[in-house]
C-alpha atoms as a PDB file:
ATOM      1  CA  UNK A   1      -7.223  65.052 -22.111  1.00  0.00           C
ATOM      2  CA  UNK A   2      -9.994  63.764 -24.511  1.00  0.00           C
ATOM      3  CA  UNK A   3     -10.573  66.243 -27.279  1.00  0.00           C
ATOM      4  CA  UNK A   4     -14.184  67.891 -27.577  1.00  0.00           C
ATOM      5  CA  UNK A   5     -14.963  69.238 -31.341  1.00  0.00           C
ATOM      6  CA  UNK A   6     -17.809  71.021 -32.674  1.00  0.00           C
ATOM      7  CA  UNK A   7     -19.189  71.359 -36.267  1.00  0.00           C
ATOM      8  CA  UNK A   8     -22.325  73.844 -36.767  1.00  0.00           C
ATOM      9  CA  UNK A   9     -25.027  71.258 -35.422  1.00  0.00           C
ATOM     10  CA  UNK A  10     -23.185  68.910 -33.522  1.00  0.00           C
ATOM     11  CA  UNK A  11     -20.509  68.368 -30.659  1.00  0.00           C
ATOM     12  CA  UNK A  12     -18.287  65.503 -30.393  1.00  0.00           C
ATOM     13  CA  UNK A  13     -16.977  64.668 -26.517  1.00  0.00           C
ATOM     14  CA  UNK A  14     -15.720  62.087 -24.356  1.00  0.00           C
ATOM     15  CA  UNK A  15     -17.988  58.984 -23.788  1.00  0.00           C
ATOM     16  CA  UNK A  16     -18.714  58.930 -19.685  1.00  0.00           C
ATOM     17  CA  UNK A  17     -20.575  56.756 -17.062  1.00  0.00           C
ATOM     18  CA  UNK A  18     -23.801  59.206 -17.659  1.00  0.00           C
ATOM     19  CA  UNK A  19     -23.789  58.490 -21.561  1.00  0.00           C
ATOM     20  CA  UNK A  20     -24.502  54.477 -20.818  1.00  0.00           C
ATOM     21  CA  UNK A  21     -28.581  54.963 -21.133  1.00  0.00           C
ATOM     22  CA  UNK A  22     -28.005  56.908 -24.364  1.00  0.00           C
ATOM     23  CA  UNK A  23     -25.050  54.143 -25.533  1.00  0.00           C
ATOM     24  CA  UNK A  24     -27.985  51.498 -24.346  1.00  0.00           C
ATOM     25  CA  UNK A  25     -30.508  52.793 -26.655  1.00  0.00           C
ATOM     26  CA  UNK A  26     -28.527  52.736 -29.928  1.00  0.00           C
ATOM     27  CA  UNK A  27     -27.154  49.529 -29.477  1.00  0.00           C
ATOM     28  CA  UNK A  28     -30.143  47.948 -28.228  1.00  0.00           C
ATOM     29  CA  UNK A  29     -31.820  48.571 -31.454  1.00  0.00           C
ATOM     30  CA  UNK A  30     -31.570  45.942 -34.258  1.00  0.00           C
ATOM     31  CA  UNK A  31     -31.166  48.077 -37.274  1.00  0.00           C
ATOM     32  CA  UNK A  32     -27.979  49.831 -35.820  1.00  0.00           C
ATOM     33  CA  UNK A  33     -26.546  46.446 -34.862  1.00  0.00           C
ATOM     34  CA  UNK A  34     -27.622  45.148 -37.781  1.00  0.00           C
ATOM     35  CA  UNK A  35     -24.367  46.025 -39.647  1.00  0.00           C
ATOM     36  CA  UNK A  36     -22.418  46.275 -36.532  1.00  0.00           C
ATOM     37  CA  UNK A  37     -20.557  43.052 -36.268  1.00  0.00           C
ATOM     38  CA  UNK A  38     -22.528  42.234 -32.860  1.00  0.00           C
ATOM     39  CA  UNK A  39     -25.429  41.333 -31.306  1.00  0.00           C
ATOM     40  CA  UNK A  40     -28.089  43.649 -29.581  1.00  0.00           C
ATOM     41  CA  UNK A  41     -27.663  44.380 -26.218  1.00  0.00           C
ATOM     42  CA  UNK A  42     -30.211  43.726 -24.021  1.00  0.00           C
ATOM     43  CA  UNK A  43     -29.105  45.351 -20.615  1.00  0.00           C
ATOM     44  CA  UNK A  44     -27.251  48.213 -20.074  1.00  0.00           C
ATOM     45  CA  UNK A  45     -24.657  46.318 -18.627  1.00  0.00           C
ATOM     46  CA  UNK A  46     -23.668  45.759 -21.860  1.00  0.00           C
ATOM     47  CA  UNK A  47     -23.592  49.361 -22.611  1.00  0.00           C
ATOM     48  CA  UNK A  48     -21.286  50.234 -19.763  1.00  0.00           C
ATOM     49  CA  UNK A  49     -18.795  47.864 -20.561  1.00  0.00           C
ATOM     50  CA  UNK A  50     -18.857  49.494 -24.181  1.00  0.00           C
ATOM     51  CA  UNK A  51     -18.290  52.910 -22.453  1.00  0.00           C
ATOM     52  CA  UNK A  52     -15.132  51.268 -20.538  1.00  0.00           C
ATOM     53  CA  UNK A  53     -13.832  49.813 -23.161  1.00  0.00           C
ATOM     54  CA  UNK A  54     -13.931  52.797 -25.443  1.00  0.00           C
ATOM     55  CA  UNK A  55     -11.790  54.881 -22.187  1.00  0.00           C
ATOM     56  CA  UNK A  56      -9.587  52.133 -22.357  1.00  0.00           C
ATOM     57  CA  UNK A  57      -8.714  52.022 -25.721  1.00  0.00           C
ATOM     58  CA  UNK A  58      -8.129  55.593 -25.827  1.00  0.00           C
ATOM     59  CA  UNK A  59      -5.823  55.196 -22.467  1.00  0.00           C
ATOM     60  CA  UNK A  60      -3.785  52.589 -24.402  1.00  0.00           C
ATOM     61  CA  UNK A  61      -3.927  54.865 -27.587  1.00  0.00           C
ATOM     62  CA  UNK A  62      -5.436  52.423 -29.535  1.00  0.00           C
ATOM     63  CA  UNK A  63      -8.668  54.072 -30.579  1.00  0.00           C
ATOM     64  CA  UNK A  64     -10.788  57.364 -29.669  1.00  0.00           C
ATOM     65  CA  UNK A  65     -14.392  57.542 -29.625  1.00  0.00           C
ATOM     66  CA  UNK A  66     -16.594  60.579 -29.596  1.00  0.00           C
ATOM     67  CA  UNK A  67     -20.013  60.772 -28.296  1.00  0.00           C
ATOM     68  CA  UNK A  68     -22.119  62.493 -30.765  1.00  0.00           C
ATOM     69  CA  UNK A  69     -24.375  65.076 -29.350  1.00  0.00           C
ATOM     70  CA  UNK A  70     -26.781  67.748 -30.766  1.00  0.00           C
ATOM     71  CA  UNK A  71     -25.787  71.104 -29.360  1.00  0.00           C
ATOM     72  CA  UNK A  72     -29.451  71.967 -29.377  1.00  0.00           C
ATOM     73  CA  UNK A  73     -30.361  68.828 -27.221  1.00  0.00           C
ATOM     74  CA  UNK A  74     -28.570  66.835 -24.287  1.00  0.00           C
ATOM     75  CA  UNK A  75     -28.102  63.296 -24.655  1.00  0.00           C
ATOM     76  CA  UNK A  76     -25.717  61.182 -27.119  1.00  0.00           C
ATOM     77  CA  UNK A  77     -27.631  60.496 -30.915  1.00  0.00           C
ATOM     78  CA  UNK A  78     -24.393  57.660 -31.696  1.00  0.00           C
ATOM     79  CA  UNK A  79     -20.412  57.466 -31.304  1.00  0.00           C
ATOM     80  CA  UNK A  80     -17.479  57.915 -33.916  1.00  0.00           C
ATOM     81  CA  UNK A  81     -13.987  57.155 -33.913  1.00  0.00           C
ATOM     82  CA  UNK A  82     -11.223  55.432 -34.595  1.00  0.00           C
ATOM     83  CA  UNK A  83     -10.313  51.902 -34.361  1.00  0.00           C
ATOM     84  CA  UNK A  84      -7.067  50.364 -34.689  1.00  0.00           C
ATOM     85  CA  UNK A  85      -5.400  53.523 -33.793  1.00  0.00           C
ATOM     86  CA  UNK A  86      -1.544  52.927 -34.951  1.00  0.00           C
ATOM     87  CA  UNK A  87      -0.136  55.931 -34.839  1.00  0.00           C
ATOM     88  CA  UNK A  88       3.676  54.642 -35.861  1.00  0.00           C
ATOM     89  CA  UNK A  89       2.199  53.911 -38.910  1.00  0.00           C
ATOM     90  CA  UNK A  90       0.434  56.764 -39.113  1.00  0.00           C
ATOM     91  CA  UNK A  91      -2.882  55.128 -39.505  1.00  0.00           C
ATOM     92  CA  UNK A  92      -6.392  54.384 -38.286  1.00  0.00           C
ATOM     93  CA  UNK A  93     -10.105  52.716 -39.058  1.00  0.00           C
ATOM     94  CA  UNK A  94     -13.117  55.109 -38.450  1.00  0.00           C
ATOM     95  CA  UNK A  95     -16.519  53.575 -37.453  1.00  0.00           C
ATOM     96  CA  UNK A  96     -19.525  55.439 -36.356  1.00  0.00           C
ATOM     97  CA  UNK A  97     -23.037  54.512 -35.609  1.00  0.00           C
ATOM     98  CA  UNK A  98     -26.702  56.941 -35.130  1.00  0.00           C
ATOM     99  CA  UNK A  99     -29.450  55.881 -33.611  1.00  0.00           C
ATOM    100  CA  UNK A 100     -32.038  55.363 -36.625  1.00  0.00           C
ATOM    101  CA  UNK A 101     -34.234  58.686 -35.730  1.00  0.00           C
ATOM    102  CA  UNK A 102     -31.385  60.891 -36.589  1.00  0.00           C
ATOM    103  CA  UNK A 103     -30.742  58.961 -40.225  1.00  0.00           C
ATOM    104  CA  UNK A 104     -30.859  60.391 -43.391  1.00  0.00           C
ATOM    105  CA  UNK A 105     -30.328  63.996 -41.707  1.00  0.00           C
ATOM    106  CA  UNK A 106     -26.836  65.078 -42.514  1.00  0.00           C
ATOM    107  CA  UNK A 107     -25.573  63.919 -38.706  1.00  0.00           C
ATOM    108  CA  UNK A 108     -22.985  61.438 -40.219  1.00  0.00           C
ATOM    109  CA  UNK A 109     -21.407  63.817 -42.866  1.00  0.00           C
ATOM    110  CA  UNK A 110     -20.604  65.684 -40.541  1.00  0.00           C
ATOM    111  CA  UNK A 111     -19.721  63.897 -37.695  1.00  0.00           C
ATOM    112  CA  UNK A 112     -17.266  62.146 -39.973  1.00  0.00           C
ATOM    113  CA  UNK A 113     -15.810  65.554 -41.661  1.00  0.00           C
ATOM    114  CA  UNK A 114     -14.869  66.745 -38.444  1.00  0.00           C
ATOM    115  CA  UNK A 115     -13.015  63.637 -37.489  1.00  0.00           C
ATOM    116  CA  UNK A 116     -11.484  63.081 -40.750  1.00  0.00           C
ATOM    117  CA  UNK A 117     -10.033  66.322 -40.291  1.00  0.00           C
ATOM    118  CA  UNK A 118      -8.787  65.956 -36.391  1.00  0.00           C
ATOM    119  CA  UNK A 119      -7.826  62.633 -37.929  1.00  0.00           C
ATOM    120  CA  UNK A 120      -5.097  64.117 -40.534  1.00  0.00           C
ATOM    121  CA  UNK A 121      -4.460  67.304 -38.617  1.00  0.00           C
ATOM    122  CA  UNK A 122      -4.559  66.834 -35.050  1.00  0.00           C
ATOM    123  CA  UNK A 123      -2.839  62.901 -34.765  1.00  0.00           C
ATOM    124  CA  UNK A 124      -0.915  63.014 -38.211  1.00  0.00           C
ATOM    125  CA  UNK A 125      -2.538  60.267 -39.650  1.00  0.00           C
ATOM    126  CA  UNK A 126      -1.805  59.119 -43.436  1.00  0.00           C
ATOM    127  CA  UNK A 127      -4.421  56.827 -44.171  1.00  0.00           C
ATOM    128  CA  UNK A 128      -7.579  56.052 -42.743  1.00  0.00           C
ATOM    129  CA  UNK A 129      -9.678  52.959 -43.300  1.00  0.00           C
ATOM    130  CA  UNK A 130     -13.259  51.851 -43.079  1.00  0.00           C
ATOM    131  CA  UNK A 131     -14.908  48.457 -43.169  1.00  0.00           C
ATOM    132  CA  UNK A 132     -18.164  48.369 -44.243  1.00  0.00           C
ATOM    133  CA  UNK A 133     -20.962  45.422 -44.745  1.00  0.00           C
ATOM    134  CA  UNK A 134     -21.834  45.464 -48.303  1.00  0.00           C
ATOM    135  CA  UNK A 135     -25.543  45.695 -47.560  1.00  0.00           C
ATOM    136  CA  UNK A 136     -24.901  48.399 -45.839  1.00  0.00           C
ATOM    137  CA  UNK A 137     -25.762  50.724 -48.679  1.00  0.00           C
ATOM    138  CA  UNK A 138     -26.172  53.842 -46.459  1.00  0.00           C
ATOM    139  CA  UNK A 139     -22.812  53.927 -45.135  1.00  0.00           C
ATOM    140  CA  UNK A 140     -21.228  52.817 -48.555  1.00  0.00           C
ATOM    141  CA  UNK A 141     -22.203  55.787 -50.218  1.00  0.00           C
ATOM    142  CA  UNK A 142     -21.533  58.285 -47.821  1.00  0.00           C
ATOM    143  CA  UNK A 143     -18.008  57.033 -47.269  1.00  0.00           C
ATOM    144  CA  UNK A 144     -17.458  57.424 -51.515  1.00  0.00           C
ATOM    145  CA  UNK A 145     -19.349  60.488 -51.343  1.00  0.00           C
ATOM    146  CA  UNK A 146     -16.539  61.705 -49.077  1.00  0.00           C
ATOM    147  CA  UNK A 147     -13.673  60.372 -50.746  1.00  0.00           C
ATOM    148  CA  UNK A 148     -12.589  57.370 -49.749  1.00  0.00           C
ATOM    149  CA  UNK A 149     -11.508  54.292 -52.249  1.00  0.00           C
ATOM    150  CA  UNK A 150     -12.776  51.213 -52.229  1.00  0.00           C
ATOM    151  CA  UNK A 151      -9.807  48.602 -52.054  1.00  0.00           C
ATOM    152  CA  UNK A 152     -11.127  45.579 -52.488  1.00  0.00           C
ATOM    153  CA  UNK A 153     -13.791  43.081 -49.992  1.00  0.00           C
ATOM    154  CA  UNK A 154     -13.019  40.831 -47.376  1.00  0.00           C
ATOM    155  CA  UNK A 155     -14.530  37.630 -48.177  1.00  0.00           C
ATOM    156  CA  UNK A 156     -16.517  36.231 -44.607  1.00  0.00           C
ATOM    157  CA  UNK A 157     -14.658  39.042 -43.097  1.00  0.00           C
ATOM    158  CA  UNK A 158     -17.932  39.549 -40.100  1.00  0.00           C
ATOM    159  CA  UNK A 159     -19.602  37.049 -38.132  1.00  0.00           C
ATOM    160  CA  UNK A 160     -22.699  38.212 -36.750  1.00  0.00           C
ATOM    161  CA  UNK A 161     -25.423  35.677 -35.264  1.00  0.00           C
ATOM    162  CA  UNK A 162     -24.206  33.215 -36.615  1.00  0.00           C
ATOM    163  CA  UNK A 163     -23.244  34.140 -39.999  1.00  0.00           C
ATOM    164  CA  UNK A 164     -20.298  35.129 -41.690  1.00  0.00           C
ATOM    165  CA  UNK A 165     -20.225  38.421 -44.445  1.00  0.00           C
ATOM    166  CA  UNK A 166     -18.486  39.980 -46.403  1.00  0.00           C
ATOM    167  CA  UNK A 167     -17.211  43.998 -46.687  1.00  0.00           C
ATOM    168  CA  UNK A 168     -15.813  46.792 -48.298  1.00  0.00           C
ATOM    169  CA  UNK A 169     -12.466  48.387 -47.189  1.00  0.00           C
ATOM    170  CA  UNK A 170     -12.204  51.741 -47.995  1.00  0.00           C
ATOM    171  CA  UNK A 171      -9.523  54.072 -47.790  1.00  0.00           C
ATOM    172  CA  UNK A 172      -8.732  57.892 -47.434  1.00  0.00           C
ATOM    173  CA  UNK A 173      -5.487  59.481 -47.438  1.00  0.00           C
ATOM    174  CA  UNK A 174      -4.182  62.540 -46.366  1.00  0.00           C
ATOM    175  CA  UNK A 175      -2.572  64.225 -49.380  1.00  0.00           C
END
């Protein structure tokens, strides 16, 4: 079963069929693909294949992703998870996106908390990663203010329309 967690605001849960408008809406908007690695979508087509693939990858335990939802309202505000699930090495990526009207409100921080902790707790992970655009000065400073080390950058490590970039990786370990 796909865990559901809750922080004070906020509940994390299983991505479905009925999330793809929601799913539709932050991906079809430029500044949250903007440092995404892909392209806009521009039917929700798109946005249901996303929603497969993220059941899949959990099925094949090789990533999770959480919906985020305010408990206050109905409807998904962005997704978090994990990427690159390994867990015989005991280690994953997170990556998380909001839709730009719930920026700069605390959402992430706490999104992220929560699945840092199910992260180390819940599926024993050691480390967990993060690649990150370096323009992307938002998420770059909410990932140190939380802890994690930056290792190094990927030279040309995203294409996106076109154009290669480079990125952080970060790191967090369970200690």
């Amino acid at each position: 079963m796909f865990p559901i967690l809750e922080t004070d605001r906020l509940i994390l849960r299983e991505i479905t069929a009925d999330d793809v408008g929601d799913v539709f809406r932050c991906f079809s908007n430029d500044y949250v693909t903007q440092y995404y690695g892909l392209t806009s979508f521009t039917t929700e087509q798109q946005a249901q294949k996303l929603v497969e693939s993220f059941s899949k990858s959990f099925q094949e335990k090789r990533g999770m992703r959480w919906g985020i939802e305010r408990k206050d309202v109905k409807g998904l505000i962005g997704t978090i998870g994990f990427n690159a699930w390994s867990p015989n090495h005991k280690r994953a990526e997170i990556g998380y996106e909001l839709h730009p009207d719930y920026w700069r409100k605390g959402y992430a921080k706490e999104a992220i908390t929560e699945v840092l902790s199910f992260g180390f707790s819940n599926l024993a992970l050691h480390r967990i990663g993060a690649i990150v655009f370096i323009d992307n000065e938002g998420s770059n400073q909410l990932l140190r203010k939380l802890g994690f080390q930056e290792e190094g950058i990927l030279k040309d490590y995203m294409y996106q329309q076109g154009k290669a970039y480079d990125t952080y990786v970060y790191a967090l370990f369970n200690k």
